[in-house]
N, C-alpha and C. Protein backbone atom coordinates (compact mmCIF):
# COMPACT_ATOMS: atom_id res chain seq x y z
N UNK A 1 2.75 6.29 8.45
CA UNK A 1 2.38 5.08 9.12
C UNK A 1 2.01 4.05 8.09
N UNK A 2 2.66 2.89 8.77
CA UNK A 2 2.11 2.01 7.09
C UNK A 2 1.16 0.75 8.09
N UNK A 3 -0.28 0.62 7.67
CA UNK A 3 -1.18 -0.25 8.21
C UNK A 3 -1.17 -1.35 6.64
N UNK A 4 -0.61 -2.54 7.44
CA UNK A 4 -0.74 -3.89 6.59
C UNK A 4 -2.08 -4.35 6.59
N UNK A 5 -2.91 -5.06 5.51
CA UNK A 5 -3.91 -5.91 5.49
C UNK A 5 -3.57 -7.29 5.52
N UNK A 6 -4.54 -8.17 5.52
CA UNK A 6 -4.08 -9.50 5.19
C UNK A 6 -4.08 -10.18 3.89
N UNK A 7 -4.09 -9.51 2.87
CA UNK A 7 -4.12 -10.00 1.79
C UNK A 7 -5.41 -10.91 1.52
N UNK A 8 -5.18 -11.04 0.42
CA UNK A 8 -6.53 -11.74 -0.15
C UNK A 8 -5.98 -12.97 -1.20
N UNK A 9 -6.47 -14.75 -0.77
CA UNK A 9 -5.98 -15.55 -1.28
C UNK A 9 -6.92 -15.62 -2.57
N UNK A 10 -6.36 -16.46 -3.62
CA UNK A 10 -7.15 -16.52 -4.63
C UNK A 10 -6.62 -17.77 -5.44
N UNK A 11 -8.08 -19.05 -5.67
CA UNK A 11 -7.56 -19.66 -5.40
C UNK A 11 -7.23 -19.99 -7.48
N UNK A 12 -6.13 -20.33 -8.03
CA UNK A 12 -6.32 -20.54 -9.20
C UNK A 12 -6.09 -21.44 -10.03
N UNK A 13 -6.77 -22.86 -8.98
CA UNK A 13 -7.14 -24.13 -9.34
C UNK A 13 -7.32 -24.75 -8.35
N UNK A 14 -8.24 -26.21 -8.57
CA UNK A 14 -8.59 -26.56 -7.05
C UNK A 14 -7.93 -27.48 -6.68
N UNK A 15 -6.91 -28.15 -7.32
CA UNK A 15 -5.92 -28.69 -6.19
C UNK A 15 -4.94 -27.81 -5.09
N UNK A 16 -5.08 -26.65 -5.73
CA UNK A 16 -4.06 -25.58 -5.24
C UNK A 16 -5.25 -24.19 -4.18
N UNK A 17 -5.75 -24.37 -3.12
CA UNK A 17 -6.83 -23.32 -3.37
C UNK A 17 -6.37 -22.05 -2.87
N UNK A 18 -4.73 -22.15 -2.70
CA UNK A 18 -4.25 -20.71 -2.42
C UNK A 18 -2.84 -20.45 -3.09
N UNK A 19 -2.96 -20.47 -4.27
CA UNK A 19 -2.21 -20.77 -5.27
C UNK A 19 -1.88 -18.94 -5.30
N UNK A 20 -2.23 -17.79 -5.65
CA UNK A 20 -1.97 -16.71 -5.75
C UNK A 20 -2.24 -15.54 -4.04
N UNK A 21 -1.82 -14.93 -3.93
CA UNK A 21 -2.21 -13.69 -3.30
C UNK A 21 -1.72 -12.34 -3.59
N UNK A 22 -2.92 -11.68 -3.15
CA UNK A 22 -3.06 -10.18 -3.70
C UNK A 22 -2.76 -9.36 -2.39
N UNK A 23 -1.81 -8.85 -1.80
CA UNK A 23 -1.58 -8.09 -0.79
C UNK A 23 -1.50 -6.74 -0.99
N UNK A 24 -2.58 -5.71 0.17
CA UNK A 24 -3.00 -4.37 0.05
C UNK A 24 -2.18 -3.62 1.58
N UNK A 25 -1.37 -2.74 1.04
CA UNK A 25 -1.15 -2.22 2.33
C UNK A 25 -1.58 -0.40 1.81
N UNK A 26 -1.91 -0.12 3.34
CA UNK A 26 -2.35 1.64 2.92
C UNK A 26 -0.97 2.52 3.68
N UNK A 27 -0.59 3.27 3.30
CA UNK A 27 -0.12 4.43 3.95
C UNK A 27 -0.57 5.27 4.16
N UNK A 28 -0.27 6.43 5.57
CA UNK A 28 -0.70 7.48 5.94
C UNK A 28 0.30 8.43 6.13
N UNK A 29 0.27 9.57 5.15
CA UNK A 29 1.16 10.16 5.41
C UNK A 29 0.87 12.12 6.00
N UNK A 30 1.67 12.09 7.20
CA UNK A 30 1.08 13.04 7.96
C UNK A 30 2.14 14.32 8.14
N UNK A 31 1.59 15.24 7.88
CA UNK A 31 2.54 16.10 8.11
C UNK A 31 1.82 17.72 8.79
N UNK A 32 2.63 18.51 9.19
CA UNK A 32 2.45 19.47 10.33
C UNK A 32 2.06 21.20 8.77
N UNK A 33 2.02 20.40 8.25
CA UNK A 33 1.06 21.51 6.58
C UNK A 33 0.22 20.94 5.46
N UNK A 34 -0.14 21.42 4.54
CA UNK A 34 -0.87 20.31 3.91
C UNK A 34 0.34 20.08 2.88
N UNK A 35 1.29 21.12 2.18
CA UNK A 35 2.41 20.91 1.40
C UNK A 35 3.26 19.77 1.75
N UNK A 36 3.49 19.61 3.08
CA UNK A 36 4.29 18.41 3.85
C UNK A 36 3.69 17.03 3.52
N UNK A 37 2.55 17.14 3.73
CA UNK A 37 1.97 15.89 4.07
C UNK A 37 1.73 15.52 2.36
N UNK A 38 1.16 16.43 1.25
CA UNK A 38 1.28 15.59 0.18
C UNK A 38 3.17 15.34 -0.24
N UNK A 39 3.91 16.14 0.05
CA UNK A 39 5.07 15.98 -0.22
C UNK A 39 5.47 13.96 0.24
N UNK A 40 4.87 14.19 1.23
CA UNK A 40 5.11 12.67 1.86
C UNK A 40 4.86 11.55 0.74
N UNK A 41 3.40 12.04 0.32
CA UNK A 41 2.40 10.90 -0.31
C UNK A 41 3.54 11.03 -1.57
N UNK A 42 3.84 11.48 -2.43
CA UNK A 42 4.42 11.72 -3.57
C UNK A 42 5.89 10.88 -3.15
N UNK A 43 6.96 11.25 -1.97
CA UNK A 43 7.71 10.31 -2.21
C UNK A 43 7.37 9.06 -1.72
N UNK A 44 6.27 8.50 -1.25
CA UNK A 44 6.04 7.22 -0.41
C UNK A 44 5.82 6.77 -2.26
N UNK A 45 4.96 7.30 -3.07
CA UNK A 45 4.50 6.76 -4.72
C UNK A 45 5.81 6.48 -5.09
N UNK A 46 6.77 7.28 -5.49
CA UNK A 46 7.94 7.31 -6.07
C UNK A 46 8.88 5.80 -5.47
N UNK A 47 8.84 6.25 -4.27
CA UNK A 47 9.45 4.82 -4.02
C UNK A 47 9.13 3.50 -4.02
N UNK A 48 8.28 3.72 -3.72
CA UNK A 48 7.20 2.09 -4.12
C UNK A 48 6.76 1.59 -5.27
N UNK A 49 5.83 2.50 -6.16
CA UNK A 49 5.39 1.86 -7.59
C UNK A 49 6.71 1.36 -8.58
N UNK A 50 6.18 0.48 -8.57
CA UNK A 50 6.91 0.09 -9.62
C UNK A 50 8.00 -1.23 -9.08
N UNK A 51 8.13 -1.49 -7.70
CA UNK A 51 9.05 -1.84 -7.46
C UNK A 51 8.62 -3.21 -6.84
N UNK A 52 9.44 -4.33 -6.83
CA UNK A 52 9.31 -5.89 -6.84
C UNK A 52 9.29 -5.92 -5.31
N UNK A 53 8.62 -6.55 -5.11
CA UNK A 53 9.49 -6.96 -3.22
C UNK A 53 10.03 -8.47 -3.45
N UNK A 54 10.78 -8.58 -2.81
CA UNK A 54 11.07 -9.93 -2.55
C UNK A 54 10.71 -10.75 -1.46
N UNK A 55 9.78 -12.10 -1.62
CA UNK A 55 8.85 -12.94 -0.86
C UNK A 55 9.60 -14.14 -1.11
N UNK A 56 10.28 -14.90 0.04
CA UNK A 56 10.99 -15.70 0.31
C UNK A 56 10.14 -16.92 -0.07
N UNK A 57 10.17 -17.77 -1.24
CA UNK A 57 9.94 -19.13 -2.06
C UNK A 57 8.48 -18.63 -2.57
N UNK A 58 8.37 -17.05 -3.14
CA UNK A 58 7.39 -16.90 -4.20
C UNK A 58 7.37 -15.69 -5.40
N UNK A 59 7.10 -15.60 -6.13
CA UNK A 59 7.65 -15.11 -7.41
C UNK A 59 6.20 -13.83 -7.00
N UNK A 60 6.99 -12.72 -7.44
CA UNK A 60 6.66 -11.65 -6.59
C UNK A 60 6.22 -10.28 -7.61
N UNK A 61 5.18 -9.84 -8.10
CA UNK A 61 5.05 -8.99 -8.92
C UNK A 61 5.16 -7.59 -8.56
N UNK A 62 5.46 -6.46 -9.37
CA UNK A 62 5.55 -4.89 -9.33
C UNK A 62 4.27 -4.53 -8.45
N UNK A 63 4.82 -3.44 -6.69
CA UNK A 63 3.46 -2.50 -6.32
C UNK A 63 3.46 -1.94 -7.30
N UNK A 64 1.78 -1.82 -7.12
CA UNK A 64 1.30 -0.59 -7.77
C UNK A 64 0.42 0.20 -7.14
N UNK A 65 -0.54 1.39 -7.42
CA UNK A 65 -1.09 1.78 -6.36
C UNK A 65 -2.87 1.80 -6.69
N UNK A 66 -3.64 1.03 -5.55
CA UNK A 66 -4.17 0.84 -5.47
C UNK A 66 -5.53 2.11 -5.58
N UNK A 67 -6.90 1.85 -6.38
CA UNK A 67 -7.44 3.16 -6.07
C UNK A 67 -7.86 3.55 -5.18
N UNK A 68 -7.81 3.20 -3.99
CA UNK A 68 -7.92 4.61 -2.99
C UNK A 68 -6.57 5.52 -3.01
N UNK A 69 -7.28 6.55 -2.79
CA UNK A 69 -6.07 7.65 -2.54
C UNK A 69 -7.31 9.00 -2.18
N UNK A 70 -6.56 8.89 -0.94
CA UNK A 70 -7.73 10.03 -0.02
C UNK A 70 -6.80 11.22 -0.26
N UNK A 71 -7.39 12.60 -0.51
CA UNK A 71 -6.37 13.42 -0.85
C UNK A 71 -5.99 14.51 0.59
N UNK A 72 -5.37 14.67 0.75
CA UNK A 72 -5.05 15.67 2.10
C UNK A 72 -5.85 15.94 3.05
N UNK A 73 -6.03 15.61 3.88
CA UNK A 73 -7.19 16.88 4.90
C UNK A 73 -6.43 16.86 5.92
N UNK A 74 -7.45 18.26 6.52
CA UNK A 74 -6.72 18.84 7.66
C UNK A 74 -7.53 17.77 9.13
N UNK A 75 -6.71 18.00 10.12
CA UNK A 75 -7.60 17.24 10.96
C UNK A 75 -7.35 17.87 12.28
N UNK A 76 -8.14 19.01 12.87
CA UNK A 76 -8.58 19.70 13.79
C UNK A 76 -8.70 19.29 15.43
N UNK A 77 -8.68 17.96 14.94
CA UNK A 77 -8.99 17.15 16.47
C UNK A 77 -7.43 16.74 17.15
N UNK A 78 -6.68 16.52 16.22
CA UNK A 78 -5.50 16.60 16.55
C UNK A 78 -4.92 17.93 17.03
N UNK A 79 -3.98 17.96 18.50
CA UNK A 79 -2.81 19.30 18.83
C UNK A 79 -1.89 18.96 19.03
N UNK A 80 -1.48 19.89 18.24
CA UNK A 80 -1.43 21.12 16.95
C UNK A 80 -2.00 20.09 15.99
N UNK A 81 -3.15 20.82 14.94
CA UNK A 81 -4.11 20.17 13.99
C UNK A 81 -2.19 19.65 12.87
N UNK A 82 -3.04 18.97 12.40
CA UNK A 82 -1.97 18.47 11.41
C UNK A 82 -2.79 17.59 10.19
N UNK A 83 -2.35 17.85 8.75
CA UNK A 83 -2.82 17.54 7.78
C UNK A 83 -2.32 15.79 7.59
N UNK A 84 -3.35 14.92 7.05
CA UNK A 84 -2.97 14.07 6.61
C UNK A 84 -3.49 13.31 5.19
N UNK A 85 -3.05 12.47 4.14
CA UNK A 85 -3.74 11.66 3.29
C UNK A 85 -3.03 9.90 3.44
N UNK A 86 -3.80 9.61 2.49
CA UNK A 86 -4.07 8.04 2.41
C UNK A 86 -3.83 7.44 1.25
N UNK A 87 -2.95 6.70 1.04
CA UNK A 87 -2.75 5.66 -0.50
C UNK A 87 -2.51 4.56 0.11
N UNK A 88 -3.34 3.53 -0.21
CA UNK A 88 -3.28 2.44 -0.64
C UNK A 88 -2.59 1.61 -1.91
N UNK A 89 -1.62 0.32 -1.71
CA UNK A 89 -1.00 -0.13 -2.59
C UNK A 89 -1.13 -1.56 -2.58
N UNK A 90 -0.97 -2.08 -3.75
CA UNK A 90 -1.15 -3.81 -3.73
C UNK A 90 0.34 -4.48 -4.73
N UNK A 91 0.23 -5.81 -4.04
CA UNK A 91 1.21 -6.19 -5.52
C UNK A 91 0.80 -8.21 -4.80
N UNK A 92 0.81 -8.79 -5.65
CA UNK A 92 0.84 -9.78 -6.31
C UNK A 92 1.68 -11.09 -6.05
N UNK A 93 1.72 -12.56 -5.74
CA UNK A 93 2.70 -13.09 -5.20
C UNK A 93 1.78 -14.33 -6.03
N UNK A 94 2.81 -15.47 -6.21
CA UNK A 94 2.51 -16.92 -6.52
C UNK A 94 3.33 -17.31 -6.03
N UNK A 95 3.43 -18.69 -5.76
CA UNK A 95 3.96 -19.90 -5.30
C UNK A 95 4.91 -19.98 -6.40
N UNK A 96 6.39 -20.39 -6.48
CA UNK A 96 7.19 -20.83 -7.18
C UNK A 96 7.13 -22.21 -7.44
N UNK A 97 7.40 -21.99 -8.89
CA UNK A 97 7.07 -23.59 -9.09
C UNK A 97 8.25 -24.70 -9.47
């Protein structure tokens, strides 16, 4: 499951006061073992770090991954219980100039 934030403006000058943003999104990756579910987290890393997105009229820096990273648990309240963890990732955007 991928839960978006709203990013965080920053402003880096004051004619401009939203000149940069820092956007955090977390993933949850869930699976029916705990082997599954980090298997998830590992390719959700692989595919993401490192990689540019493209933001239509703004110059767009490498995710990377953010420090949270909740590591596996089981979760009992769910049927059939099923294991899940948590990474969080950010990457970087300016205004083209």
């Amino acid at each position: 499951m991928l839960y978006p934030f709203t990013g965080r403006d920053e402003a880096t000058s004051l004619g401009q006061p939203h000149d940069s943003l820092t956007y955090l999104f977390q993933l949850t990756c869930v699976g029916a073992t705990q082997d599954q579910a980090e298997t998830v987290m590992d390719r959700a890393r692989i595919a993401l770090v490192g990689v540019t997105p493209s933001v239509s009229d703004r110059a767009a820096f490498p995710i990377y991954q953010a420090e949270v990273d909740r590591q596996v648990t089981r979760d009992d309240a769910a049927t059939p219980p099923v294991h899940y963890g948590i990474a969080q990732f950010r990457f970087r955007s300016n205004p083209l100039t």
